[in-house]
PDB file of N, CA and C in Angstrom:
ATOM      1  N   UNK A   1      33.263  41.287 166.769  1.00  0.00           N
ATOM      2  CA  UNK A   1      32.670  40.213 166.001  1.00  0.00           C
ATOM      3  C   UNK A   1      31.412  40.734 165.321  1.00  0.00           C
ATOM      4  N   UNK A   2      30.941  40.150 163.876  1.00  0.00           N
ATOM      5  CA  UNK A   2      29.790  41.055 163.392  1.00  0.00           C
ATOM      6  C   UNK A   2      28.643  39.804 163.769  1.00  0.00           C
ATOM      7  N   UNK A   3      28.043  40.296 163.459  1.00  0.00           N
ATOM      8  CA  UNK A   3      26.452  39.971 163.690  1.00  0.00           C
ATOM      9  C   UNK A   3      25.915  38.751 162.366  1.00  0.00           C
ATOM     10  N   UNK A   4      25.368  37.949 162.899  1.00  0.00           N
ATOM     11  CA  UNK A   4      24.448  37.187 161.733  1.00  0.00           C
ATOM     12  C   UNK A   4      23.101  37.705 161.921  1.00  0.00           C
ATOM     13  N   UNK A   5      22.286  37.878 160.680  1.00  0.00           N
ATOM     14  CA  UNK A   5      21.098  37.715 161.318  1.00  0.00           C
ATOM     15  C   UNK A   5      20.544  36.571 160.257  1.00  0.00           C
ATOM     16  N   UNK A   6      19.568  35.431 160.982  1.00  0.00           N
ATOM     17  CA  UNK A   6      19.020  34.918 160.296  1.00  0.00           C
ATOM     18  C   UNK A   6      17.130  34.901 159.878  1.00  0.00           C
ATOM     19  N   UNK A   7      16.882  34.960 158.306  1.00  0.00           N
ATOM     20  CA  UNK A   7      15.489  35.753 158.371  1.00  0.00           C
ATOM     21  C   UNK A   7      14.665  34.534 157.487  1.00  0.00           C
ATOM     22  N   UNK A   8      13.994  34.250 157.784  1.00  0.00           N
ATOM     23  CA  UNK A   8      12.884  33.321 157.198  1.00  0.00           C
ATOM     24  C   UNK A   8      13.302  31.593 157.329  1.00  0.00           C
ATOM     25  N   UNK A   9      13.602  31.461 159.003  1.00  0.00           N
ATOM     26  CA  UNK A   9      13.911  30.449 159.043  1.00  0.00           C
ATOM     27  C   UNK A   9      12.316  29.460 159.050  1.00  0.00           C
ATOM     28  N   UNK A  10      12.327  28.142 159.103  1.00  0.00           N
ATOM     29  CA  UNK A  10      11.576  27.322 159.109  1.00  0.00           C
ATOM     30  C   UNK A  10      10.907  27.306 160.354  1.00  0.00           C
ATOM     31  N   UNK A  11       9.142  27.405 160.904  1.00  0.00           N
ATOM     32  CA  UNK A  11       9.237  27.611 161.858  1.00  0.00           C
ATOM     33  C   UNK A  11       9.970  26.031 162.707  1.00  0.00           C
ATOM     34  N   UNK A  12       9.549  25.019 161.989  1.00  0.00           N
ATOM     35  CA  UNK A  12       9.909  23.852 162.811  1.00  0.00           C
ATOM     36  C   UNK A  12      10.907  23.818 163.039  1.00  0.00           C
ATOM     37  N   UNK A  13      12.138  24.184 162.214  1.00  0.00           N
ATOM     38  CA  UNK A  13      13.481  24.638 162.724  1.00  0.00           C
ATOM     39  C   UNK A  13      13.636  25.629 164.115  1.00  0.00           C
ATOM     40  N   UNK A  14      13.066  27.271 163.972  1.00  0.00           N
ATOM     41  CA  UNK A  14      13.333  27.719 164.788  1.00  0.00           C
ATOM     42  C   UNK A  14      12.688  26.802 166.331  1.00  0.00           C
ATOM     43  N   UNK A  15      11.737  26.030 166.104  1.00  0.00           N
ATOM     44  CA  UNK A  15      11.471  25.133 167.002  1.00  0.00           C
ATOM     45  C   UNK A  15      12.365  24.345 167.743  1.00  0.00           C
ATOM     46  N   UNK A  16      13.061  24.004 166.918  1.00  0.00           N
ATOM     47  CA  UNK A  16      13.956  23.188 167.605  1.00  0.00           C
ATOM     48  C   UNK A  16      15.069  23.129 167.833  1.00  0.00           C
ATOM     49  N   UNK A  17      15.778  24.952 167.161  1.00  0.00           N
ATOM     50  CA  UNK A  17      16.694  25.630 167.757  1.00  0.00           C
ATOM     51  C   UNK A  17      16.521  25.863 169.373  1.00  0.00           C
ATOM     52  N   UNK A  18      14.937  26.607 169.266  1.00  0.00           N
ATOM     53  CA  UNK A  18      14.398  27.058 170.868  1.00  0.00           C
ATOM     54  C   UNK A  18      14.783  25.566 171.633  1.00  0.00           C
ATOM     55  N   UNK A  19      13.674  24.565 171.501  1.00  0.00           N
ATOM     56  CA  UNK A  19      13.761  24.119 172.381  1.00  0.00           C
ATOM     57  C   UNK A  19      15.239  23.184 172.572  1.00  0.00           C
ATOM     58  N   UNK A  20      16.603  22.952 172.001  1.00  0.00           N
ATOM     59  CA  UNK A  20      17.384  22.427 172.191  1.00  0.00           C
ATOM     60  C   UNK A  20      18.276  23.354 173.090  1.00  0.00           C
ATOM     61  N   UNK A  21      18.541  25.028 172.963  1.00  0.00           N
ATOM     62  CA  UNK A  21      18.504  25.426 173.668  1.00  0.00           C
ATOM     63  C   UNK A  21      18.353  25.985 175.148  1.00  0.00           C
ATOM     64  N   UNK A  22      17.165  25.580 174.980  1.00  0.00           N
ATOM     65  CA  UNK A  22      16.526  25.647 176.378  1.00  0.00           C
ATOM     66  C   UNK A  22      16.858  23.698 177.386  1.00  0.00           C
ATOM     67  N   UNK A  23      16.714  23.032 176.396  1.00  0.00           N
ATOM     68  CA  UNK A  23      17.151  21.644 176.842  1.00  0.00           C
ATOM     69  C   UNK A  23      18.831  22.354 177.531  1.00  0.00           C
ATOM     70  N   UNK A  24      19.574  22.613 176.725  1.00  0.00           N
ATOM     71  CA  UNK A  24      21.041  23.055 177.219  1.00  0.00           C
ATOM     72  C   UNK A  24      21.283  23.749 178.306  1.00  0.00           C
ATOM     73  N   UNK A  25      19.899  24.842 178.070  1.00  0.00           N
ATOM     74  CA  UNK A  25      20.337  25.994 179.524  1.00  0.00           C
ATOM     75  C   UNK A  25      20.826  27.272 179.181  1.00  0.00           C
ATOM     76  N   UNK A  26      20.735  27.606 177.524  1.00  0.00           N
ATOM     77  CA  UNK A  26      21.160  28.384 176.835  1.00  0.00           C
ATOM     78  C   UNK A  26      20.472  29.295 176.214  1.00  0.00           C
ATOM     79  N   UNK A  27      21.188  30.892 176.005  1.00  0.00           N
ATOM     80  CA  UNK A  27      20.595  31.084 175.047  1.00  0.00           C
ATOM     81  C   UNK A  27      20.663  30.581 173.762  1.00  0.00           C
ATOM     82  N   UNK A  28      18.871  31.294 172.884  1.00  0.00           N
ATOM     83  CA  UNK A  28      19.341  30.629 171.504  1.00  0.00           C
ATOM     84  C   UNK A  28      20.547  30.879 170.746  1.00  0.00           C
ATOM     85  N   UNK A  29      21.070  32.092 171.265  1.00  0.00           N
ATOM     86  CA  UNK A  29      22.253  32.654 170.215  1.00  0.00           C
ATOM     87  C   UNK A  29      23.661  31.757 170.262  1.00  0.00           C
ATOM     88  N   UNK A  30      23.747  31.543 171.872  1.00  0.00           N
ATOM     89  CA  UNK A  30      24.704  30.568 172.109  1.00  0.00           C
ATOM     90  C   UNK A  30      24.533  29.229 171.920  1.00  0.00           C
ATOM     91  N   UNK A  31      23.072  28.734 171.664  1.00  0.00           N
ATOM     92  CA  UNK A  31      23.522  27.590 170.668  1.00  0.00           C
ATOM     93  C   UNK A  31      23.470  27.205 169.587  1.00  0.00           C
ATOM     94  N   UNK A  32      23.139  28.276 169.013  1.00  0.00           N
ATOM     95  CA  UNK A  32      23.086  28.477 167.387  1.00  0.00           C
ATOM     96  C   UNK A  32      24.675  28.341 166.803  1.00  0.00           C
ATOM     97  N   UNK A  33      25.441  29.523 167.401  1.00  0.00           N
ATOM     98  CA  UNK A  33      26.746  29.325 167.627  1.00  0.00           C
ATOM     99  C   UNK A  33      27.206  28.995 167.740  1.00  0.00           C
ATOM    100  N   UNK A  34      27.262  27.633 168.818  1.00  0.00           N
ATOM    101  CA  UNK A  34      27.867  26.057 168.743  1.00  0.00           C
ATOM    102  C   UNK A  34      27.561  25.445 168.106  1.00  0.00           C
ATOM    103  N   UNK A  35      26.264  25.267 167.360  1.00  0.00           N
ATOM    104  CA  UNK A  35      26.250  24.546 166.385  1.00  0.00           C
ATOM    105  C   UNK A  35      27.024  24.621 165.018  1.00  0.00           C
ATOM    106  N   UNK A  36      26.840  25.979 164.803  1.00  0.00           N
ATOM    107  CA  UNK A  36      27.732  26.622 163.611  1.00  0.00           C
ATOM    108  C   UNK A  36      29.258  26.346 163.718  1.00  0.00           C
ATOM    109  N   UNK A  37      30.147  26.291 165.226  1.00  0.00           N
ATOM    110  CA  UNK A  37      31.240  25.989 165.041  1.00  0.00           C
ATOM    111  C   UNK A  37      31.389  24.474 164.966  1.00  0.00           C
ATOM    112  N   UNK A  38      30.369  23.690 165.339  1.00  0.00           N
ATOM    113  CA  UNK A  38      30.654  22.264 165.459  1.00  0.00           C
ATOM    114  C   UNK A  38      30.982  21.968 164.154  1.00  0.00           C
ATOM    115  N   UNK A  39      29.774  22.652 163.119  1.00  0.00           N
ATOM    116  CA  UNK A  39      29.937  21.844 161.899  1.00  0.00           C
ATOM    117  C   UNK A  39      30.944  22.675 161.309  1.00  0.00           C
ATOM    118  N   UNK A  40      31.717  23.738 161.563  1.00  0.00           N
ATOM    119  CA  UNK A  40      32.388  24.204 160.285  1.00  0.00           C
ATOM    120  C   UNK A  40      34.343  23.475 161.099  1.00  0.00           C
ATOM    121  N   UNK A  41      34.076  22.913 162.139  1.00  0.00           N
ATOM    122  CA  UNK A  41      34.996  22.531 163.147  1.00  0.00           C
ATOM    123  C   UNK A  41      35.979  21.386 162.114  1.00  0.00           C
ATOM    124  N   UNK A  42      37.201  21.685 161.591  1.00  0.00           N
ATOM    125  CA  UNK A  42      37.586  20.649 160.625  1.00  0.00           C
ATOM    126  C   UNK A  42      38.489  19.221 161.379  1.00  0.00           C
ATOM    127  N   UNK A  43      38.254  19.773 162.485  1.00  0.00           N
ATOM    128  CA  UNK A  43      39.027  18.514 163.361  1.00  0.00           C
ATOM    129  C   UNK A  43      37.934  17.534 164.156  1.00  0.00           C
ATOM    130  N   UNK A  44      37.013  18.034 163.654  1.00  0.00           N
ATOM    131  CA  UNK A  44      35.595  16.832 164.199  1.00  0.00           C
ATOM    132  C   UNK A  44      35.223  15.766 163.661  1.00  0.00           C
ATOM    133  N   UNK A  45      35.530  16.158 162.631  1.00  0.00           N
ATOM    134  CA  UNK A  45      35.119  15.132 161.252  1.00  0.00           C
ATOM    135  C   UNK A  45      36.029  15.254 159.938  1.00  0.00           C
ATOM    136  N   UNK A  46      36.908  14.085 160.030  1.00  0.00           N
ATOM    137  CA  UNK A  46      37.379  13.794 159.073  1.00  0.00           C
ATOM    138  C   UNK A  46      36.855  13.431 157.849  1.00  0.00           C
ATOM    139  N   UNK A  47      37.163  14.031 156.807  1.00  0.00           N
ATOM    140  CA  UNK A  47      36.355  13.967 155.316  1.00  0.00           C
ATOM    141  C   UNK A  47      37.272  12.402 154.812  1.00  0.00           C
ATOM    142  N   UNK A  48      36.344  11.665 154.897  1.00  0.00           N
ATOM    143  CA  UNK A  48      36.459  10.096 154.020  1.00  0.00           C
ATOM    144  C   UNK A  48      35.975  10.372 152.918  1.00  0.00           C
ATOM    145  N   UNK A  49      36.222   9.453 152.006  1.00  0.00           N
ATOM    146  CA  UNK A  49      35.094   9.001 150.611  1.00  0.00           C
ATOM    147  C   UNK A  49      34.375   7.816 151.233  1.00  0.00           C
ATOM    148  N   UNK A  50      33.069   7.784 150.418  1.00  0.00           N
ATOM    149  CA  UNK A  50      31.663   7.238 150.628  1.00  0.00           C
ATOM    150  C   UNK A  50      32.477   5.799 151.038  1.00  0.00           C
ATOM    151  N   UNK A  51      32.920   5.435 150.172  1.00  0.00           N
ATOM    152  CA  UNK A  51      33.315   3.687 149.977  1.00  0.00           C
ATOM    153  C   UNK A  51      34.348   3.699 151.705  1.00  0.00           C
ATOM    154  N   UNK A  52      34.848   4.225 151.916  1.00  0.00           N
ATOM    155  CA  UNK A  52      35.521   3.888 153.412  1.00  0.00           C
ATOM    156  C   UNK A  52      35.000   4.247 154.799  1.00  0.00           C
ATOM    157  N   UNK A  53      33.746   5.432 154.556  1.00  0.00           N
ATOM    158  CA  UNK A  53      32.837   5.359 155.382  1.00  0.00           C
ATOM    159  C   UNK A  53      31.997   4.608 155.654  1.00  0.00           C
ATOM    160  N   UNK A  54      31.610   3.795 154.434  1.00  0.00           N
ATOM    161  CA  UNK A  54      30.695   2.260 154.644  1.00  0.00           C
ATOM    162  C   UNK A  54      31.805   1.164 155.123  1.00  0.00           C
ATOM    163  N   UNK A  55      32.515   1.236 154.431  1.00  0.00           N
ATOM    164  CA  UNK A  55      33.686  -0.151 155.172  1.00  0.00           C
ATOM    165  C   UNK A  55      33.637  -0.141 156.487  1.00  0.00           C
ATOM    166  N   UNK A  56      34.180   0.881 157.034  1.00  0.00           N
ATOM    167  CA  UNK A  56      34.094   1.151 158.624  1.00  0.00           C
ATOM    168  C   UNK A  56      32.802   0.980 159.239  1.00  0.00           C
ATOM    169  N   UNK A  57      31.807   1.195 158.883  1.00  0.00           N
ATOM    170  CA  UNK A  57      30.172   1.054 159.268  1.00  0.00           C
ATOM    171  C   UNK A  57      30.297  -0.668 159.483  1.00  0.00           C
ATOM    172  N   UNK A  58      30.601  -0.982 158.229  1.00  0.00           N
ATOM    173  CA  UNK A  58      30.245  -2.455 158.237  1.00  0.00           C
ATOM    174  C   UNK A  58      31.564  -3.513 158.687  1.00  0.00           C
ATOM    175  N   UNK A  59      32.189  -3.022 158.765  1.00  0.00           N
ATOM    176  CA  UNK A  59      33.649  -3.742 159.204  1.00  0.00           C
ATOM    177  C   UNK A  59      33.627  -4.947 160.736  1.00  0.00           C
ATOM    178  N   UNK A  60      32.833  -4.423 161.839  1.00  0.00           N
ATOM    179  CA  UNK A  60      32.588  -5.131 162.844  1.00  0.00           C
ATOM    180  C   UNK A  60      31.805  -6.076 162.851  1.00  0.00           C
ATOM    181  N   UNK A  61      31.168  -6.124 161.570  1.00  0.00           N
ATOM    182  CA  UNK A  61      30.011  -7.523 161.597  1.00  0.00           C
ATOM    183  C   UNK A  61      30.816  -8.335 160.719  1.00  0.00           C
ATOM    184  N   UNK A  62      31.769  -8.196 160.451  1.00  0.00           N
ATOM    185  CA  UNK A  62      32.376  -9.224 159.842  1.00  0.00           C
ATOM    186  C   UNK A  62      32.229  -9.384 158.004  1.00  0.00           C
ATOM    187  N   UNK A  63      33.241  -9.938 157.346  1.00  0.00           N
ATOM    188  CA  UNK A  63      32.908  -9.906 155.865  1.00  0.00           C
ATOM    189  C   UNK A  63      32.293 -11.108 154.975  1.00  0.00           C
ATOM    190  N   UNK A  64      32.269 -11.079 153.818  1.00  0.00           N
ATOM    191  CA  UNK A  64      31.116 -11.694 153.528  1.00  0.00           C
ATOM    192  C   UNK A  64      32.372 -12.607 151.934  1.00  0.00           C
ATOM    193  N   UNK A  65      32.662 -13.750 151.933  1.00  0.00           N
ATOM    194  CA  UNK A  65      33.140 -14.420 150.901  1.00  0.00           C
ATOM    195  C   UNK A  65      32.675 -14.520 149.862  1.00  0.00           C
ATOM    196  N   UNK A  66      31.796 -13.841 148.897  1.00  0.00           N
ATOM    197  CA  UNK A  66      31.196 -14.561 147.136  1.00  0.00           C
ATOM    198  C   UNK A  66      31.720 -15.229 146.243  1.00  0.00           C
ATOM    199  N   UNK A  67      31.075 -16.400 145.933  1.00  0.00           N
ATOM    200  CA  UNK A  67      31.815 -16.888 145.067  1.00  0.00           C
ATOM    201  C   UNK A  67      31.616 -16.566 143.937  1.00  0.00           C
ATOM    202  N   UNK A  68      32.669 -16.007 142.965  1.00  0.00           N
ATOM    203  CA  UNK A  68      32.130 -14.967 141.539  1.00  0.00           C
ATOM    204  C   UNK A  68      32.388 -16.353 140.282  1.00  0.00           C
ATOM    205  N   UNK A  69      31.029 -16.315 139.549  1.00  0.00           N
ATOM    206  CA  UNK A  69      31.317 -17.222 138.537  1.00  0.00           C
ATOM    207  C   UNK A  69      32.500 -16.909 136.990  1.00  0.00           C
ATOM    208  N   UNK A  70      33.081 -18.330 137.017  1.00  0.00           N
ATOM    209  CA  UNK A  70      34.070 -17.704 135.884  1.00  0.00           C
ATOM    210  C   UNK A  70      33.621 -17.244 134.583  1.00  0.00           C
ATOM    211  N   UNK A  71      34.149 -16.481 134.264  1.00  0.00           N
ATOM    212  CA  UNK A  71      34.213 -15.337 133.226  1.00  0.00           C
ATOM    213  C   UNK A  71      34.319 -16.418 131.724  1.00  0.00           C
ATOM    214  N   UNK A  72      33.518 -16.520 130.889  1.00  0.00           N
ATOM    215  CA  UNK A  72      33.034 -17.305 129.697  1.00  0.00           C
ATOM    216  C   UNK A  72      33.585 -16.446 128.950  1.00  0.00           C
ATOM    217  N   UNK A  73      33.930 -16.583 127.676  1.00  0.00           N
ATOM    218  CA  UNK A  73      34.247 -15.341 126.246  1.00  0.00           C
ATOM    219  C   UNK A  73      33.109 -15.171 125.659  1.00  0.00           C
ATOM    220  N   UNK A  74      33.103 -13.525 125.075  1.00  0.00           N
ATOM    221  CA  UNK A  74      31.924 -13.408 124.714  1.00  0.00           C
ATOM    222  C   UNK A  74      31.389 -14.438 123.599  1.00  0.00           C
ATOM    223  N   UNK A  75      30.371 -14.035 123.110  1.00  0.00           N
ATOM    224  CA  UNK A  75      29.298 -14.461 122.368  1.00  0.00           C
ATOM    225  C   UNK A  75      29.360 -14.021 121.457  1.00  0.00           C
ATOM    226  N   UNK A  76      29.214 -14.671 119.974  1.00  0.00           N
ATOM    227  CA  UNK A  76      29.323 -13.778 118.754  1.00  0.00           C
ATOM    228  C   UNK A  76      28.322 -13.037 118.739  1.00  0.00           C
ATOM    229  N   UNK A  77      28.126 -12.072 118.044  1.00  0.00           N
ATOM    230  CA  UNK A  77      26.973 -11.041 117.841  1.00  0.00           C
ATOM    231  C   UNK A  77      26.051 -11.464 117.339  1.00  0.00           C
ATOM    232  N   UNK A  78      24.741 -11.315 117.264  1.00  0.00           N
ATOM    233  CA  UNK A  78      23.797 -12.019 116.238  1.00  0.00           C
ATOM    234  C   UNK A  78      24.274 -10.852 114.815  1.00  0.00           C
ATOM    235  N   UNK A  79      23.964 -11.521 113.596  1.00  0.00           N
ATOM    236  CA  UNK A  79      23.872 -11.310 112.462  1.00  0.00           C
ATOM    237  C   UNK A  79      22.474 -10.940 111.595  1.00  0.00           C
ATOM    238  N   UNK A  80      22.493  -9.951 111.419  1.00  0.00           N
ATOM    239  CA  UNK A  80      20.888  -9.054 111.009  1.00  0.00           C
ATOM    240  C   UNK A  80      20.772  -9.215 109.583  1.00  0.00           C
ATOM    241  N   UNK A  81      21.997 -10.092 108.899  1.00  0.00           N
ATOM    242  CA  UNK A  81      21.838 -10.020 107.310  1.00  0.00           C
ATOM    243  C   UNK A  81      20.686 -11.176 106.613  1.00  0.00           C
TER     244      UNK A  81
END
């Protein structure tokens, strides 16, 4: 397996690489590494579009009835002559 190296990370990042790590019991490398497979993991997260990821968000509180006013024909244009 080759090597990553990563160089000019953020320190607040490498911060909280360390300490999530150390929360785990790990080294940093091994959880850098899980993190990297979590997100590139294509069976973790199914790719929705925006509009059905909010449906589902909002779906358990129940939906909402509007009443949409009827549709009038337009308006003649004003006349500039």
């Amino acid at each position: 397996m080759k090597r990553v190296a990563m160089r000019n990370l953020i320190d607040w990042l490498r911060c909280r690489l360390r300490a999530r790590a150390l929360r785990l019991g790990r080294p940093e490398e091994v959880s850098a590494r899980g993190i990297l497979q979590a997100a590139t993991d294509s069976t973790s997260a199914p790719s929705t579009d925006l509009a059905r990821a909010i449906r589902a968000r909002f779906a358990p509180l129940g939906g909402v009835e509007l009443e949409l006013p009827t549709r009038e024909p337009m308006r003649e244009p004003p006349d500039f002559e």
